[in-house]
C-alpha atoms as a PDB file:
ATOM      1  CA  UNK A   1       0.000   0.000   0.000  1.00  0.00           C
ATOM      2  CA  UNK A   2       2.101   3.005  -1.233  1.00  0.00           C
ATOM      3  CA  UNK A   3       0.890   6.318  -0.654  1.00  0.00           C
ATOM      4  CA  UNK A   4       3.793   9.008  -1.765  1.00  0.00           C
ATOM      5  CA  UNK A   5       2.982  12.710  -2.846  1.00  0.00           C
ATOM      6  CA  UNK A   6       0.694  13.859  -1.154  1.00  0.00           C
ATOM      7  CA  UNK A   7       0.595  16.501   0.404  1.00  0.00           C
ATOM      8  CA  UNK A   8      -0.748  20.074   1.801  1.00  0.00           C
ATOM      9  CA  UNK A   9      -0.145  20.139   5.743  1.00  0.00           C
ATOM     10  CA  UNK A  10      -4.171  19.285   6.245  1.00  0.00           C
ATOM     11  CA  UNK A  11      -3.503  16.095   4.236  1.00  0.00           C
ATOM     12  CA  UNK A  12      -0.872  15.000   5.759  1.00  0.00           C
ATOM     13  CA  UNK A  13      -2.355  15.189   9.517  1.00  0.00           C
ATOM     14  CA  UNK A  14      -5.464  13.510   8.615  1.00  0.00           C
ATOM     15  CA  UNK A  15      -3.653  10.975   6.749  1.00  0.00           C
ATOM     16  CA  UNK A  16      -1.877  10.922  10.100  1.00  0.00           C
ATOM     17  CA  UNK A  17      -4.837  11.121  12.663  1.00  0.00           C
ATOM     18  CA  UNK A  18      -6.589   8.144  10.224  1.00  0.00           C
ATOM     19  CA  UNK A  19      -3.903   5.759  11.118  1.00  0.00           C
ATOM     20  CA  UNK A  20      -4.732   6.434  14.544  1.00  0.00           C
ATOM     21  CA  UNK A  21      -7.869   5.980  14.407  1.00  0.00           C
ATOM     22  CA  UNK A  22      -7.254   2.531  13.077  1.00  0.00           C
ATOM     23  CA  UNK A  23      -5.056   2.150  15.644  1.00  0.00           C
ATOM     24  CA  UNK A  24      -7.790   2.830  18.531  1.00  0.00           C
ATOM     25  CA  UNK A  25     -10.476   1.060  16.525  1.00  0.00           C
ATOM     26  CA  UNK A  26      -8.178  -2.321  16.698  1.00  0.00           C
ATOM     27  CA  UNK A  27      -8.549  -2.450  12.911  1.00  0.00           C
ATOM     28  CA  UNK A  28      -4.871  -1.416  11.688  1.00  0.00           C
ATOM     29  CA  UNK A  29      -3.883  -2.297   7.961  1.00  0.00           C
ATOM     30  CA  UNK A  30      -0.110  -1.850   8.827  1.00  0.00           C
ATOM     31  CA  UNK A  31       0.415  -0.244   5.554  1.00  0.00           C
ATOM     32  CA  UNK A  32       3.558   0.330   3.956  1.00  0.00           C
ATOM     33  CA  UNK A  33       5.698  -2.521   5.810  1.00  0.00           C
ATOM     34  CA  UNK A  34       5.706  -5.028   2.676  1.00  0.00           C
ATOM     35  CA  UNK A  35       8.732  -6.485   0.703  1.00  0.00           C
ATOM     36  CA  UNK A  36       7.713  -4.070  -2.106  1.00  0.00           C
ATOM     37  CA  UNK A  37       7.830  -0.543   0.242  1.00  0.00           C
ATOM     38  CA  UNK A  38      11.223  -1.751   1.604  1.00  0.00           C
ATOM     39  CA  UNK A  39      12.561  -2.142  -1.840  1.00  0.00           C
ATOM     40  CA  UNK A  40      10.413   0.753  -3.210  1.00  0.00           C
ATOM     41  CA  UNK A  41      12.320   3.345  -0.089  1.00  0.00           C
ATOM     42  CA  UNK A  42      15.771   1.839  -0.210  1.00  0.00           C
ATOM     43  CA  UNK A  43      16.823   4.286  -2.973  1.00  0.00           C
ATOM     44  CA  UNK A  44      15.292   7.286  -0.876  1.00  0.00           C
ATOM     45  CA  UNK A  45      12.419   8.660   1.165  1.00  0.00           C
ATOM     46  CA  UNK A  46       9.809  10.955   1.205  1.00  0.00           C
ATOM     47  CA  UNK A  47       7.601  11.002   4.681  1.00  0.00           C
ATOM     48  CA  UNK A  48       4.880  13.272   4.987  1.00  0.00           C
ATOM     49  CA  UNK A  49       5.833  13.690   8.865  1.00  0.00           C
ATOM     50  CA  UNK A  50       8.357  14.069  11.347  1.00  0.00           C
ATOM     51  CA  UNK A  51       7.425  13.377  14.195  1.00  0.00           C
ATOM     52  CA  UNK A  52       9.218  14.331  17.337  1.00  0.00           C
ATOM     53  CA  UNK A  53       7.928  12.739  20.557  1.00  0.00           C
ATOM     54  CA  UNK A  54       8.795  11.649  23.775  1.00  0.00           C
ATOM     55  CA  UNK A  55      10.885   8.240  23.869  1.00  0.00           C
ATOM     56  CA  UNK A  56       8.595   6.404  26.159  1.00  0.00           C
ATOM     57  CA  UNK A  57       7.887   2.753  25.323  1.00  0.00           C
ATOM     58  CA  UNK A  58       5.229   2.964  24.344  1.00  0.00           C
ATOM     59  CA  UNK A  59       4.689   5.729  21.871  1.00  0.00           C
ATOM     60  CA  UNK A  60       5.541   3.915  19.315  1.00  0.00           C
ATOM     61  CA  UNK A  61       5.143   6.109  16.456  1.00  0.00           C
ATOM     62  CA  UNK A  62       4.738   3.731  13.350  1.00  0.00           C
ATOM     63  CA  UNK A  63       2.366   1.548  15.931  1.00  0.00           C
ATOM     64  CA  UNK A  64      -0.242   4.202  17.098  1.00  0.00           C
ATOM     65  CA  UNK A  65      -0.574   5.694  14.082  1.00  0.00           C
ATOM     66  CA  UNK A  66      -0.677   2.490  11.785  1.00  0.00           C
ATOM     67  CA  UNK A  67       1.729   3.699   9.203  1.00  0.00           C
ATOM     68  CA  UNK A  68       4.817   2.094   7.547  1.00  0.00           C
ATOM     69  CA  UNK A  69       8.759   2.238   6.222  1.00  0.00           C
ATOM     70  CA  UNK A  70       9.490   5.869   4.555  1.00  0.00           C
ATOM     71  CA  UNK A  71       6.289   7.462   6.197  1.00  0.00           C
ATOM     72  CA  UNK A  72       7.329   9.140   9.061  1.00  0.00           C
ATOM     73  CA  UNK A  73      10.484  10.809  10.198  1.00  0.00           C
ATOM     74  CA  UNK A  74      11.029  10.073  13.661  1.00  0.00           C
ATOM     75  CA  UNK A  75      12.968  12.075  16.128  1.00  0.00           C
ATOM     76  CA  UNK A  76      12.379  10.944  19.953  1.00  0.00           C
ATOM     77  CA  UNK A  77      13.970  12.169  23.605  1.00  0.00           C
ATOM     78  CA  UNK A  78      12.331  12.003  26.912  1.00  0.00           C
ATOM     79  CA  UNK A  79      10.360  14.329  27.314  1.00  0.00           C
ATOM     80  CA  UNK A  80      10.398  15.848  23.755  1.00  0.00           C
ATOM     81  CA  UNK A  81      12.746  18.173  24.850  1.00  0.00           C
ATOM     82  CA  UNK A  82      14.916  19.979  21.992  1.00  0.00           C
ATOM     83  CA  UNK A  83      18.514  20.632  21.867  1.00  0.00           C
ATOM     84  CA  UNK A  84      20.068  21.232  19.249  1.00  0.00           C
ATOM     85  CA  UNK A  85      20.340  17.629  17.713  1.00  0.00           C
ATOM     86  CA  UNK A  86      16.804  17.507  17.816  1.00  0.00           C
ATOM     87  CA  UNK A  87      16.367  20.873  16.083  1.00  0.00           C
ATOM     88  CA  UNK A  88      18.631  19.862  12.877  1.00  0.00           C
ATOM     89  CA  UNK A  89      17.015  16.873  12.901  1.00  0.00           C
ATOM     90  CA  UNK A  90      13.494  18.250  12.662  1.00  0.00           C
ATOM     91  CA  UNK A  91      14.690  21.245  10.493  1.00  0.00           C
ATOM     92  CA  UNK A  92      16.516  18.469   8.011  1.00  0.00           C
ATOM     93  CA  UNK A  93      12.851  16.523   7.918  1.00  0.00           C
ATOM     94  CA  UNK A  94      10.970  19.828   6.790  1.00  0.00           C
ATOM     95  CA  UNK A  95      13.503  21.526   4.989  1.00  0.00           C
ATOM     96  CA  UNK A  96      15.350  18.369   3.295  1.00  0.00           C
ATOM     97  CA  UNK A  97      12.987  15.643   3.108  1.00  0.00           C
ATOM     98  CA  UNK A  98      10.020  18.448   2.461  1.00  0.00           C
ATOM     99  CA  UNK A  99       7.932  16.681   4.923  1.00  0.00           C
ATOM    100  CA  UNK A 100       5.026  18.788   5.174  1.00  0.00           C
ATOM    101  CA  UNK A 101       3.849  18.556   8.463  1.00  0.00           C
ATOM    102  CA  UNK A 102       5.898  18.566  12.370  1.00  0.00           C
ATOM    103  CA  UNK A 103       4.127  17.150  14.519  1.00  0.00           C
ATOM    104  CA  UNK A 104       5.042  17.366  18.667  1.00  0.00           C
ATOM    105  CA  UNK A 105       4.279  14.226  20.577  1.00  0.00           C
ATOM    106  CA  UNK A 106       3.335  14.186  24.114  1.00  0.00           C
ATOM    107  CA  UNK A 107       1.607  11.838  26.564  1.00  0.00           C
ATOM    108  CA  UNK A 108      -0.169  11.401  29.446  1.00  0.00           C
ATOM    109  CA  UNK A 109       1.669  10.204  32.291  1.00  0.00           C
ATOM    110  CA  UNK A 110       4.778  11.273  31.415  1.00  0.00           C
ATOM    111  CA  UNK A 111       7.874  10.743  33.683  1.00  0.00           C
ATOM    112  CA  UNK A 112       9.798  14.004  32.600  1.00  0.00           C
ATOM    113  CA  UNK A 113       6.515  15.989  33.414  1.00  0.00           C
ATOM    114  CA  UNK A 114       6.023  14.373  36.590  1.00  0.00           C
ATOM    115  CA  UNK A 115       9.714  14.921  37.680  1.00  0.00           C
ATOM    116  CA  UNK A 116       9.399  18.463  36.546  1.00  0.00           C
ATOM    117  CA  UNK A 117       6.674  18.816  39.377  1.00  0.00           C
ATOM    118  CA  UNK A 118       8.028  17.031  42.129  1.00  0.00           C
ATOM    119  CA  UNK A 119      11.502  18.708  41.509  1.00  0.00           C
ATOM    120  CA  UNK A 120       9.247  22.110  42.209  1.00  0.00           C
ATOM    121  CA  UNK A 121       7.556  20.967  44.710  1.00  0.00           C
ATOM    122  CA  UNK A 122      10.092  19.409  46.985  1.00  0.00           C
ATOM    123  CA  UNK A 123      13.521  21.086  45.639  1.00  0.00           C
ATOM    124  CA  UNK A 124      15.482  17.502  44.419  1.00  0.00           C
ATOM    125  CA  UNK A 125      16.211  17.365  40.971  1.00  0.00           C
ATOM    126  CA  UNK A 126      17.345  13.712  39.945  1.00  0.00           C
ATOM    127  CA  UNK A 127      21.262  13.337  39.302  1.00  0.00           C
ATOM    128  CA  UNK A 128      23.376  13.440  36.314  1.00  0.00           C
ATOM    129  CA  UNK A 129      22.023  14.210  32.794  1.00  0.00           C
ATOM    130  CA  UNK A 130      18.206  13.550  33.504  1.00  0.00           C
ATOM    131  CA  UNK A 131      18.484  16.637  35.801  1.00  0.00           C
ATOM    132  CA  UNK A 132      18.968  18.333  32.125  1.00  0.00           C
ATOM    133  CA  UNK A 133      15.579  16.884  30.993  1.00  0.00           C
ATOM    134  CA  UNK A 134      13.779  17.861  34.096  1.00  0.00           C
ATOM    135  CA  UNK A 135      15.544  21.405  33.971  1.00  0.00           C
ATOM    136  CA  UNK A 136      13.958  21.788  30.491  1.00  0.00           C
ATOM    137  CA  UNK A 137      10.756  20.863  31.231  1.00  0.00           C
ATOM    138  CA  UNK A 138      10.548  22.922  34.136  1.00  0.00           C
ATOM    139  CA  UNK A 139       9.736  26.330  32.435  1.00  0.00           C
ATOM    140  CA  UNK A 140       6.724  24.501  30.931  1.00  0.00           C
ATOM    141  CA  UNK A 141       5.494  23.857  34.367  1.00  0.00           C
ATOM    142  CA  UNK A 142       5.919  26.916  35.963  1.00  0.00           C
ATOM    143  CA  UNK A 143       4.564  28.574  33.050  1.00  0.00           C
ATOM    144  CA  UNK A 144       1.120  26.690  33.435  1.00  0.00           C
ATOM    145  CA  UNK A 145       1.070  27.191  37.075  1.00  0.00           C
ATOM    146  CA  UNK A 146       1.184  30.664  36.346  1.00  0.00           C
ATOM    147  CA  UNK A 147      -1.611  30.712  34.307  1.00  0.00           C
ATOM    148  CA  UNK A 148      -3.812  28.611  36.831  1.00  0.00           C
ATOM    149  CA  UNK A 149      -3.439  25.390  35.310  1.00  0.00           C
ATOM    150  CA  UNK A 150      -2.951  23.126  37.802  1.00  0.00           C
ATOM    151  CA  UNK A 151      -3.639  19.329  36.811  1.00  0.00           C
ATOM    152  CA  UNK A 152      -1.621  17.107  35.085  1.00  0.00           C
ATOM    153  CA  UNK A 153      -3.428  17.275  31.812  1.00  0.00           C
ATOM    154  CA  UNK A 154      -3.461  21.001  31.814  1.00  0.00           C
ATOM    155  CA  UNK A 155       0.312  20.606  32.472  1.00  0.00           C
ATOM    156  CA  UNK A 156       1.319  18.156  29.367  1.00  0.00           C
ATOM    157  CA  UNK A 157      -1.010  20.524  27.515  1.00  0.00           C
ATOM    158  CA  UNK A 158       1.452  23.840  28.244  1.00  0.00           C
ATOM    159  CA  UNK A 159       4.674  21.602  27.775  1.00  0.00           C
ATOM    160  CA  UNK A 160       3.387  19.924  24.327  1.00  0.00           C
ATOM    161  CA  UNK A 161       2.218  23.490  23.301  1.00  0.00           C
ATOM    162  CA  UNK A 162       5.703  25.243  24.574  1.00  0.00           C
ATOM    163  CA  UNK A 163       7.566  22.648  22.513  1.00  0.00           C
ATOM    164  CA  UNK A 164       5.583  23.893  19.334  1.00  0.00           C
ATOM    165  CA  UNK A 165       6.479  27.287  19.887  1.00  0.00           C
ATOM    166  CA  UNK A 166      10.123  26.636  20.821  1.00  0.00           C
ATOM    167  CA  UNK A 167      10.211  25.015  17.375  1.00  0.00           C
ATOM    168  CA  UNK A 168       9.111  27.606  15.374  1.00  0.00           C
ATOM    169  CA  UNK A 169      11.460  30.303  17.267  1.00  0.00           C
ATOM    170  CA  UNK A 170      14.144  28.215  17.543  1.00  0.00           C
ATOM    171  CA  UNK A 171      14.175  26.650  13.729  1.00  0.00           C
ATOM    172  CA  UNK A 172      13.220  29.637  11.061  1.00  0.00           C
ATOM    173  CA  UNK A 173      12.981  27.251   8.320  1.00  0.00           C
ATOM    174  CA  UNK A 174      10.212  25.735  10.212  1.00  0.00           C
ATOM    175  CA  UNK A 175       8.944  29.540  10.510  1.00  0.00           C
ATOM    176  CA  UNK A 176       9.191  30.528   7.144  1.00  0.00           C
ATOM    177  CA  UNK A 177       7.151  27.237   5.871  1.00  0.00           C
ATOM    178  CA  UNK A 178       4.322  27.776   8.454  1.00  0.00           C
ATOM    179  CA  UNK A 179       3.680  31.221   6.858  1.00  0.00           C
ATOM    180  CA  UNK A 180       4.319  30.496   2.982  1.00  0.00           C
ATOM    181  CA  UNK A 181       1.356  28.006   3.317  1.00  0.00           C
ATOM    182  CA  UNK A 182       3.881  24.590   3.553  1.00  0.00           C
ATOM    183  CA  UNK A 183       4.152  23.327   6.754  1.00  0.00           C
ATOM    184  CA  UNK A 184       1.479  22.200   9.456  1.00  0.00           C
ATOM    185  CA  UNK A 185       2.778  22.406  13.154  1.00  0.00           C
ATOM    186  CA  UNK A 186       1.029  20.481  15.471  1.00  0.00           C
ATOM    187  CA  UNK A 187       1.111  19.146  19.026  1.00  0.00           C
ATOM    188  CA  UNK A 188      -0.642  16.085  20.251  1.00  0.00           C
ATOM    189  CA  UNK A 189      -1.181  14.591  23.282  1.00  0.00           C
ATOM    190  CA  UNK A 190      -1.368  10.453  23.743  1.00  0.00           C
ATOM    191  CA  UNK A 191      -3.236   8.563  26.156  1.00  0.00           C
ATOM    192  CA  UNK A 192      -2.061   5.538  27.050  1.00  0.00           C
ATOM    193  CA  UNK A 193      -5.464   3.387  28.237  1.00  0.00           C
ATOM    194  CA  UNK A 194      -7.108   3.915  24.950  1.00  0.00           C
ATOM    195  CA  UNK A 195      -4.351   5.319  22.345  1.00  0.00           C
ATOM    196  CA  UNK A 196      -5.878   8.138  21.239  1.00  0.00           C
ATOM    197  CA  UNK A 197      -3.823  11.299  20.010  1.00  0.00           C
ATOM    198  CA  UNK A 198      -5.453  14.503  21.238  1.00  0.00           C
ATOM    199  CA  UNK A 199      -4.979  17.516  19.598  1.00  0.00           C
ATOM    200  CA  UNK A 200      -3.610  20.225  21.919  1.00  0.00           C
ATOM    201  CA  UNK A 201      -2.296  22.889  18.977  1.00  0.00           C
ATOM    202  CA  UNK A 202      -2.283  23.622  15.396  1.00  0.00           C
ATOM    203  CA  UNK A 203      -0.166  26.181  13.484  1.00  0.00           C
ATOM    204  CA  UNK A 204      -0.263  26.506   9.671  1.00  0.00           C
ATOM    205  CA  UNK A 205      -3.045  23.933   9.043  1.00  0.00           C
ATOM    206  CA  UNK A 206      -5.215  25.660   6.226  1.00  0.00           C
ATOM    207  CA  UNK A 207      -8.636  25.367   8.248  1.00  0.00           C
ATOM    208  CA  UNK A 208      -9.278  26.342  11.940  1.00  0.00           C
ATOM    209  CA  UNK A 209      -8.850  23.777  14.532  1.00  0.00           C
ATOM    210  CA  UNK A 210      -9.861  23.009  18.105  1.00  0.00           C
ATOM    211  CA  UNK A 211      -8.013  22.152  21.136  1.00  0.00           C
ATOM    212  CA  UNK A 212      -8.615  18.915  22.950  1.00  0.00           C
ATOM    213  CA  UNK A 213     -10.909  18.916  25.746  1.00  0.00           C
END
């Protein structure tokens, strides 16, 4: 099942939120994982999004949203939080690969979030380099305390939706595509009983979307 050249920004997430549906609806059609798609990519690819999400288990990107080889670019660290690896690698998707939508994966229960928290809460930050994770995931926090939101869905919510923007400051290329019309932006949010993707934020889609409830 080959599906290559697509693609505005709004066809490429609902090709994207499809597969998930699948996914939740325990009817998957695993496309693109045949002899003929390996053979067909080897010479090179063309995904229609890069995903960047947290590395837990069990966001599985290719799994939860039933797609295949050469369909999505995948960039994971925990927490989704972006150094500069992650940028080039994101701004090589979009700007090399012509992906046409970015897409910002977070999930409920997340361990980065939830050490964010307790770190503010109690003052211990965990030791060696996943004190840098927590320490980046931090300003997320404190920024949706600040605005009153208090539980930990509100919470994933400002950190998936403070990793969008940090993109689009951070990368111009991503920027520049978001306003010529090219490149959708959007952050999800997973949950992990039922393995639905939420949408949290949009930027650049061509119609007007709504936040997840």
């Amino acid at each position: 099942m080959t599906e290559i050249h697509t693609r505005t920004p709004r066809d490429a997430f609902e090709l994207l939120m499809a597969g998930n549906q699948r996914f939740v609806s325990g009817t998957p059609e695993h496309p693109n994982q045949d002899a003929t798609r390996r053979v067909e990519t080897a010479p090179s690819q063309q995904p229609f999004a890069v995903l960047f999400g947290c590395s837990d288990s069990r966001l599985a990107a290719e799994i939860i949203f039933d797609r295949g080889l050469g369909d999505l670019f995948v960039v994971r660290t925990a927490g989704h939080v972006a150094g500069t690896e992650v940028l080039g690698s994101i701004e090589f998707g979009v700007s090399v690969l012509n992906a046409p939508l970015a897409v910002v994966l977070g999930h409920d229960s997340c361990g980065a979030v939830a050490a964010a928290c307790s770190a503010l809460e109690n003052g211990q930050t965990p030791a060696g380099f996943v004190r840098d994770v927590v320490e980046r995931v931090t300003p997320s926090v404190l920024a949706a305390r600040a605005a009153g939101r208090e539980t930990a869905e509100e919470v994933l919510a400002e950190h998936i939706e403070h990793t969008v923007d940090l993109l689009l400051e951070r990368a111009h290329v991503l920027a520049e595509r978001v306003a010529a019309g090219r490149l959708g932006v959007v952050g999800l949010s997973y949950r992990l009983a039922d393995g639905s993707a939420q949408l949290v934020c949009a930027r650049g889609l061509d119609a007007p979307v709504s936040a997840a409830s």
